[in-house]
Protein backbone atom coordinates (compact mmCIF):
# COMPACT_ATOMS: atom_id res chain seq x y z
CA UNK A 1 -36.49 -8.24 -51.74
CA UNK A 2 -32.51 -7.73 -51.84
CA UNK A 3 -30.42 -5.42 -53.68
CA UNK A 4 -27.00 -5.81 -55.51
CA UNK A 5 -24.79 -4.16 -57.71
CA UNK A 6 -25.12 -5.52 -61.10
CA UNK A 7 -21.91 -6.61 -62.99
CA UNK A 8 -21.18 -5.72 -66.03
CA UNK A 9 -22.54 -8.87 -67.98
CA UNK A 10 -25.61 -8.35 -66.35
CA UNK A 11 -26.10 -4.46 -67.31
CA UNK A 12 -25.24 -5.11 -70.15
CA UNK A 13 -28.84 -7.67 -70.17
CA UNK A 14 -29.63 -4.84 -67.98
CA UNK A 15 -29.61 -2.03 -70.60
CA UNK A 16 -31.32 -4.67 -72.97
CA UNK A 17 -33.99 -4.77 -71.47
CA UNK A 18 -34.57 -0.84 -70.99
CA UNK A 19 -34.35 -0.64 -74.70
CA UNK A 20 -37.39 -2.74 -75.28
CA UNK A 21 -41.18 -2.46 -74.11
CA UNK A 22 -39.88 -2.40 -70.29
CA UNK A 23 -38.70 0.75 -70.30
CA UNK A 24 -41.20 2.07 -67.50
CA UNK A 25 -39.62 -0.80 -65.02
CA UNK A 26 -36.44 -1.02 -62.96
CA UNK A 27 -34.94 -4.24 -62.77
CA UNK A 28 -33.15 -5.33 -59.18
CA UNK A 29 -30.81 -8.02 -58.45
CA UNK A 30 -32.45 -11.18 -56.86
CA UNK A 31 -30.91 -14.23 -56.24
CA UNK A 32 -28.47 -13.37 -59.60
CA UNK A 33 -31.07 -12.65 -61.32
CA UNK A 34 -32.53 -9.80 -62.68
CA UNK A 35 -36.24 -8.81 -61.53
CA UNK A 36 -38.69 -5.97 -62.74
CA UNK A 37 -39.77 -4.09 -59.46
CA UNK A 38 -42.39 -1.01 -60.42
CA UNK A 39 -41.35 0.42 -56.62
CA UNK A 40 -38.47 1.37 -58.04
CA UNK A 41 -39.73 4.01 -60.60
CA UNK A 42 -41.45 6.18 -57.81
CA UNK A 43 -38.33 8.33 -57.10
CA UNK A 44 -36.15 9.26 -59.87
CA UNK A 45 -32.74 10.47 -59.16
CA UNK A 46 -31.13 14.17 -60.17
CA UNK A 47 -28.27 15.17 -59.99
CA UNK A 48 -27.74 19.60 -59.02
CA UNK A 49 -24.33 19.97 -60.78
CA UNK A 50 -23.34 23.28 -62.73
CA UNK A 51 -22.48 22.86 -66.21
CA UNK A 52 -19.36 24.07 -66.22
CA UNK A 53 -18.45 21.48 -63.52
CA UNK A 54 -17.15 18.95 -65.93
CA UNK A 55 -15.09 17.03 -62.96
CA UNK A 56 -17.54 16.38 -60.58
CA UNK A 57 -20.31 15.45 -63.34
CA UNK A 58 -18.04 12.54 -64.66
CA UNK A 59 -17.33 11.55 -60.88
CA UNK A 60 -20.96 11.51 -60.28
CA UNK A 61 -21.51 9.16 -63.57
CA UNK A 62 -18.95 6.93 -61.99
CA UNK A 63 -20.65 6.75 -58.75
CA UNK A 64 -23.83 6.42 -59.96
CA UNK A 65 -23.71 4.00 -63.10
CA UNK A 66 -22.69 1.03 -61.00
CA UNK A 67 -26.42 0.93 -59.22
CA UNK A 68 -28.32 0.70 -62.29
CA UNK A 69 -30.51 3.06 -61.19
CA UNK A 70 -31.82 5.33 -63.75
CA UNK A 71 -30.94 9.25 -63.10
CA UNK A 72 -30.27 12.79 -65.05
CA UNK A 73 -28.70 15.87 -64.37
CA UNK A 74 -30.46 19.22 -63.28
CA UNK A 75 -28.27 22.33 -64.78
CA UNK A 76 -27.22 23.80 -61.32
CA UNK A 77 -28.33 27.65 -61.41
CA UNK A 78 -24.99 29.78 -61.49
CA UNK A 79 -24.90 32.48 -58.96
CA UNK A 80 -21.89 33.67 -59.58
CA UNK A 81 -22.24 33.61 -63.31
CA UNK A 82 -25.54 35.76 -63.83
CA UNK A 83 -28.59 37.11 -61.56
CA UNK A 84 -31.58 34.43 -61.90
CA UNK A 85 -35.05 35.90 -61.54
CA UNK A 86 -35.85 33.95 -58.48
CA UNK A 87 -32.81 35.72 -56.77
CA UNK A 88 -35.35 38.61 -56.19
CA UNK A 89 -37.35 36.61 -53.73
CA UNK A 90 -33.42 37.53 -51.65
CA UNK A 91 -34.28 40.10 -48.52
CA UNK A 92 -30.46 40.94 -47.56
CA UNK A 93 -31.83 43.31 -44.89
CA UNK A 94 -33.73 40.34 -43.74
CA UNK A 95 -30.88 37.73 -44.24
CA UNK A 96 -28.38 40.25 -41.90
CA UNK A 97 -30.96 40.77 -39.16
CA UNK A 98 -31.59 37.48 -38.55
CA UNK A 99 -28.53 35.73 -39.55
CA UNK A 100 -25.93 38.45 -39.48
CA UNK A 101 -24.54 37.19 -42.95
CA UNK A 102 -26.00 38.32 -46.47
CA UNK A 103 -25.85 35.02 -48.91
CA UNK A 104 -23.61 34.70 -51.69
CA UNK A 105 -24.56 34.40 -54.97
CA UNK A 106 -23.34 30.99 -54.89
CA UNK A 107 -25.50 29.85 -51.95
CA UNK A 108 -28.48 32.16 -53.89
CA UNK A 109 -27.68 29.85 -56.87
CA UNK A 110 -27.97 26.52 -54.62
CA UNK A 111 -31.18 27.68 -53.40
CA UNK A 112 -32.46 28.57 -56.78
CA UNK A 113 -31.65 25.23 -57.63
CA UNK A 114 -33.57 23.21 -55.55
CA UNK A 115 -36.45 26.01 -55.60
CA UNK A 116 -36.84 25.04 -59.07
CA UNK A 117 -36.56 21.00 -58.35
CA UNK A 118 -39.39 21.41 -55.89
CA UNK A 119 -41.15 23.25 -58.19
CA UNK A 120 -40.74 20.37 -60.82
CA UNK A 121 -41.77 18.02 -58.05
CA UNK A 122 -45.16 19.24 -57.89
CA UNK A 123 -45.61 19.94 -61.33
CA UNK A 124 -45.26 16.28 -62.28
CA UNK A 125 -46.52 14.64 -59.09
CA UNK A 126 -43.47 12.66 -58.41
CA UNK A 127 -41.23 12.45 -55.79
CA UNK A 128 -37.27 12.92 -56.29
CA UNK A 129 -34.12 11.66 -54.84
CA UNK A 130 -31.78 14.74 -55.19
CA UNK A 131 -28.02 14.54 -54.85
CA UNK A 132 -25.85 17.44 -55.38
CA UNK A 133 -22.65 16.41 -56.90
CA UNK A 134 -19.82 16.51 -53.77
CA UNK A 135 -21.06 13.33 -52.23
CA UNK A 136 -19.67 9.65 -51.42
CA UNK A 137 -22.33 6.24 -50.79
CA UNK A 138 -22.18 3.83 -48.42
CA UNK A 139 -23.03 0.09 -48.61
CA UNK A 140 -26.32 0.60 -47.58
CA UNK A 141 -27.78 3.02 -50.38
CA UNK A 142 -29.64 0.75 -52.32
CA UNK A 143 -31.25 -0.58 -49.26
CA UNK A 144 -31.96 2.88 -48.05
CA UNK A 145 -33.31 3.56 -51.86
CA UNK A 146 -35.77 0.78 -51.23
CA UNK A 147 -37.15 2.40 -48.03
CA UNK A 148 -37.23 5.67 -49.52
CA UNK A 149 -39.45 4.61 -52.47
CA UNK A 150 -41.55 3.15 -49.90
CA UNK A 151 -41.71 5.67 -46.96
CA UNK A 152 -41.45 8.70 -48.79
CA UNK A 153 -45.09 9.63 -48.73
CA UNK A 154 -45.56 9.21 -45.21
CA UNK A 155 -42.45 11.28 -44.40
CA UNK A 156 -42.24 14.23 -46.77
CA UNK A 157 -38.89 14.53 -46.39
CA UNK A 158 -36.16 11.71 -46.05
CA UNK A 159 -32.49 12.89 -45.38
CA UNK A 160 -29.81 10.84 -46.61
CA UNK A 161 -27.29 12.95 -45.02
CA UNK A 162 -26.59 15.08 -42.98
CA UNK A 163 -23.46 17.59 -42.19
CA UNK A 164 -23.96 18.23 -38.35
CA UNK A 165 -24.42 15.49 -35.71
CA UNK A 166 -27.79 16.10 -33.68
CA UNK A 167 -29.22 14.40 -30.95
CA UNK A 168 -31.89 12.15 -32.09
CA UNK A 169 -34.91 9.31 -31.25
CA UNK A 170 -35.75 6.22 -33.40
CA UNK A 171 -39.42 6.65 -35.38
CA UNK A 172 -39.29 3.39 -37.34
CA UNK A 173 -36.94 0.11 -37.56
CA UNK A 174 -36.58 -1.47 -40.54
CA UNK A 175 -34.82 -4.91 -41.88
CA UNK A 176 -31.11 -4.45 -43.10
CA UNK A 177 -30.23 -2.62 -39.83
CA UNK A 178 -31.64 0.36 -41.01
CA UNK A 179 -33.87 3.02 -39.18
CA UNK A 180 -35.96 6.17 -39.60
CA UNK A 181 -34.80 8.57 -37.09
CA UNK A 182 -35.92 11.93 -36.23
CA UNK A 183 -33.51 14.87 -35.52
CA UNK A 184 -33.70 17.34 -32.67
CA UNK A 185 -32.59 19.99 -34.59
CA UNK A 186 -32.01 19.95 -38.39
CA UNK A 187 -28.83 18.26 -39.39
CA UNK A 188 -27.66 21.20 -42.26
CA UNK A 189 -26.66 20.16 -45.83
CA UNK A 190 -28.33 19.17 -48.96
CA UNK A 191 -25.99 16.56 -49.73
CA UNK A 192 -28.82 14.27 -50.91
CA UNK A 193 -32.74 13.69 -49.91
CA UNK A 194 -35.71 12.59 -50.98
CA UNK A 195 -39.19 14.86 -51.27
CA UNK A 196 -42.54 14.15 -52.05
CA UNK A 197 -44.55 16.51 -53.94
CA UNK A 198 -46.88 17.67 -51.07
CA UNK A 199 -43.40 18.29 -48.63
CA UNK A 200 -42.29 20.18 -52.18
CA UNK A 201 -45.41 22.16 -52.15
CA UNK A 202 -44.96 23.15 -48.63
CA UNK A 203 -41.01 24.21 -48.90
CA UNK A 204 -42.24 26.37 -51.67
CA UNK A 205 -45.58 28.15 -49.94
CA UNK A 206 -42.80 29.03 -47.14
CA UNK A 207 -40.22 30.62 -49.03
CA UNK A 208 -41.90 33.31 -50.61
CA UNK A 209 -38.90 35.62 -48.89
CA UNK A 210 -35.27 34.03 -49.23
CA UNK A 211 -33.00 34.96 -46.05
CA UNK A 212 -30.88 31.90 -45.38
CA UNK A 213 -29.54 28.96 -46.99
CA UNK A 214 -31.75 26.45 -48.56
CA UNK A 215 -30.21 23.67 -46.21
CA UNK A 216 -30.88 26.04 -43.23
CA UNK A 217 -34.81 26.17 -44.92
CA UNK A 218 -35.22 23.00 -45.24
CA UNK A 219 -33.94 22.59 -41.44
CA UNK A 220 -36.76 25.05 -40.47
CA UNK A 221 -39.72 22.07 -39.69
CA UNK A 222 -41.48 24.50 -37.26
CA UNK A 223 -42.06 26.52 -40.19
CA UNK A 224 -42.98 24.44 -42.70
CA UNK A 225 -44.13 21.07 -40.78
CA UNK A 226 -41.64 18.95 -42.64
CA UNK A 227 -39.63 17.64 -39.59
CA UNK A 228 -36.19 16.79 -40.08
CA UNK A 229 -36.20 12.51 -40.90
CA UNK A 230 -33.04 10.58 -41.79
CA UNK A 231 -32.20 7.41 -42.37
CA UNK A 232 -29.79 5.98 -40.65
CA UNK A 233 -27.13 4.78 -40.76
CA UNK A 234 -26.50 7.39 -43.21
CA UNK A 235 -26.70 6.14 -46.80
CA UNK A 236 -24.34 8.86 -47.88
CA UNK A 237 -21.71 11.13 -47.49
CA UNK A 238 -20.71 14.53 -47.92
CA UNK A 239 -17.46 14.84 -49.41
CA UNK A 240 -15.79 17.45 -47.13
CA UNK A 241 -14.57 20.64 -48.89
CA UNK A 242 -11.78 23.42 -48.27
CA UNK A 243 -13.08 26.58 -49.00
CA UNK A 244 -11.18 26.90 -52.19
CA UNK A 245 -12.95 23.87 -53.40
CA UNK A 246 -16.50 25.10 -53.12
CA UNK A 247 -18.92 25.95 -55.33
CA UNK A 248 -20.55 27.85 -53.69
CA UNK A 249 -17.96 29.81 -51.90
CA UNK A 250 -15.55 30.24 -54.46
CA UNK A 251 -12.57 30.33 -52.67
CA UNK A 252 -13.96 33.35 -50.43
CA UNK A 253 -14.60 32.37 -46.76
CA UNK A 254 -17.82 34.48 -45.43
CA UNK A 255 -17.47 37.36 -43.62
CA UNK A 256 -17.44 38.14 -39.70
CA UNK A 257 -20.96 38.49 -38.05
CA UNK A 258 -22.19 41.87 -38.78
CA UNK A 259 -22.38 43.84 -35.69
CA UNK A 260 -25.49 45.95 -36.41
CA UNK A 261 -29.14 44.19 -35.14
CA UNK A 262 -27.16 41.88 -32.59
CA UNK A 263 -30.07 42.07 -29.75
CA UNK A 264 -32.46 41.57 -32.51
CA UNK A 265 -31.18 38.55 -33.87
CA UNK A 266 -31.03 37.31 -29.75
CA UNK A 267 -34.90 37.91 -29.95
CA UNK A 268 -35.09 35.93 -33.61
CA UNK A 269 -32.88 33.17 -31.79
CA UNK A 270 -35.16 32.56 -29.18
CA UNK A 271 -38.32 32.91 -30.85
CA UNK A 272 -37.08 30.07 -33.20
CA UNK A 273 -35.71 27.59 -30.23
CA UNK A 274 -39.12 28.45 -28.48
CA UNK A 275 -40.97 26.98 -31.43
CA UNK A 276 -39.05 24.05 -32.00
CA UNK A 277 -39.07 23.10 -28.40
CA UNK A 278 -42.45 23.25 -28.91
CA UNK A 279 -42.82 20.95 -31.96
CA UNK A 280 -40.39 18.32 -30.27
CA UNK A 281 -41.61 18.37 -26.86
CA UNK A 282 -43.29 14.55 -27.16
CA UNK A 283 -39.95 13.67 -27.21
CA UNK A 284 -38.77 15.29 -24.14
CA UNK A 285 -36.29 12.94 -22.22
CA UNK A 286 -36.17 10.45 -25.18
CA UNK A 287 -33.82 12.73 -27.16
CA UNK A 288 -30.09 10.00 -27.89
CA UNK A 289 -26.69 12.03 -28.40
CA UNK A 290 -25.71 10.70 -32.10
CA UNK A 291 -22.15 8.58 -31.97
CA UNK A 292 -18.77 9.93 -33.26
């Protein structure tokens, strides 16, 4: 089954139809015309964007509405603004020892954020597609949409970005020159990915203690058994960001390494590449350096 953008006389029959007894279907674009397909509804969309973010909220409408995909808005928690309860679940002694860094309340308020999306993931048995709101798409989303509706159970975890480029090996190829690959080491970012509720359920059971970002969490499959799948190409894009620009940096760059628990953190570092060697050694040898 393709995929299209729908023009505008067609959403407009489009929204017609979501206004009557159809509401629980999606409708695609086949051969110009337009189709209910129930796949569709498995993976609703949200958006993390903070309130007060008025900007990037109407650029994510913009980006968005053309698909005719249904999706909603998740009020971003505001780290900067006030302490959230969850932000007790923060070690800092635990973040500097093994990191060097103590998180932000910006990054405490990203993590927060998709804490509590997880959490909502379970709690209604239904998997999400979650974008945060600094992103571009590619061609190739709605195709990529497709597979994640359909592959997201038997994955977990399907990145549709990623900030860092990792060496790699093909799991699955699929028809519109897309693939499921798997990373060697996680790829950073929570630009946008999709989660099942039992992946959800397992990203919460290991983060009862908060001492790194959520991307760098999420990265952490030895941990957590959710290993680090993407589609690629990659269906989208993070927008890249000065530091001024950030949300969650707020125009203040982080600080130096600290220098106290340096031999530690050696011991942390190797204990952690020890254990994902480990859980990727099948692949030994069949690990691809990713093109510029």
């Amino acid at each position: 089954m393709g995929f299209g953008v729908v023009s505008d006389s067609k959403r407009d029959k489009f929204t017609s139809f979501r206004n009557t007894n159809f509401v629980a279907d999606v409708f695609v674009l086949v051969g110009g015309i337009l189709v209910s397909d129930s796949r569709m509804e498995k993976l609703d969309i949200v958006v993390v964007n903070l309130t007060r973010s008025h900007e990037r909220r109407t650029a994510m409408r913009a980006l968005l509405d053309p698909l005719g995909l249904p999706y909603r808005f998740f009020d971003a928690i505001d780290g900067r603004a006030k302490p959230h309860p969850l932000f007790s679940r923060f070690d800092p002694l635990k973040s500097e020892m093994r990191h060097g860094y103590i998180l932000t309340p910006g990054e405490l308020g990203c993590y927060a954020s998709h804490y509590l999306l997880w959490e909502q993931c379970v709690a209604e048995d239904k998997p999400l597609l979650i974008f945060e709101d600094d992103v571009t798409l590619n061609d190739n989303f709605l195709s990529a949409y497709e597979v994640a509706c359909d592959k997201i159970e038997k994955y977990g975890v399907i990145r549709f970005s990623r900030h860092k480029r990792r060496r790699w090996v093909r799991i699955e190829s699929l028809s519109k020159g897309l693939d499921i690959i798997r990373l060697k080491i996680g790829p950073h970012g929570t630009s946008c990915y999709a989660v099942s509720p039992g992946a959800a359920k397992q990203l919460i059971e290991t983060a009862n203690v908060w001492f790194e970002p959520v991307d760098c969490h999420l990265d952490r499959f030895w941990r957590h058994g959710i290993y680090c799948y993407n589609i690629a190409p990659p269906p989208v894009i993070h927008a890249a960001q000065t530091v001024e620009k950030s949300e969650i940096w707020g125009g203040t760059a982080r600080d130096e390494p600290s220098s106290r628990f340096r031999f530690r953190r050696k011991v942390y570092r190797i204990y952690d590449k020890t254990l994902r060697f480990m859980c990727n050694v099948r692949y030994f040898g069949r690990w691809r350096r990713m093109p510029k």
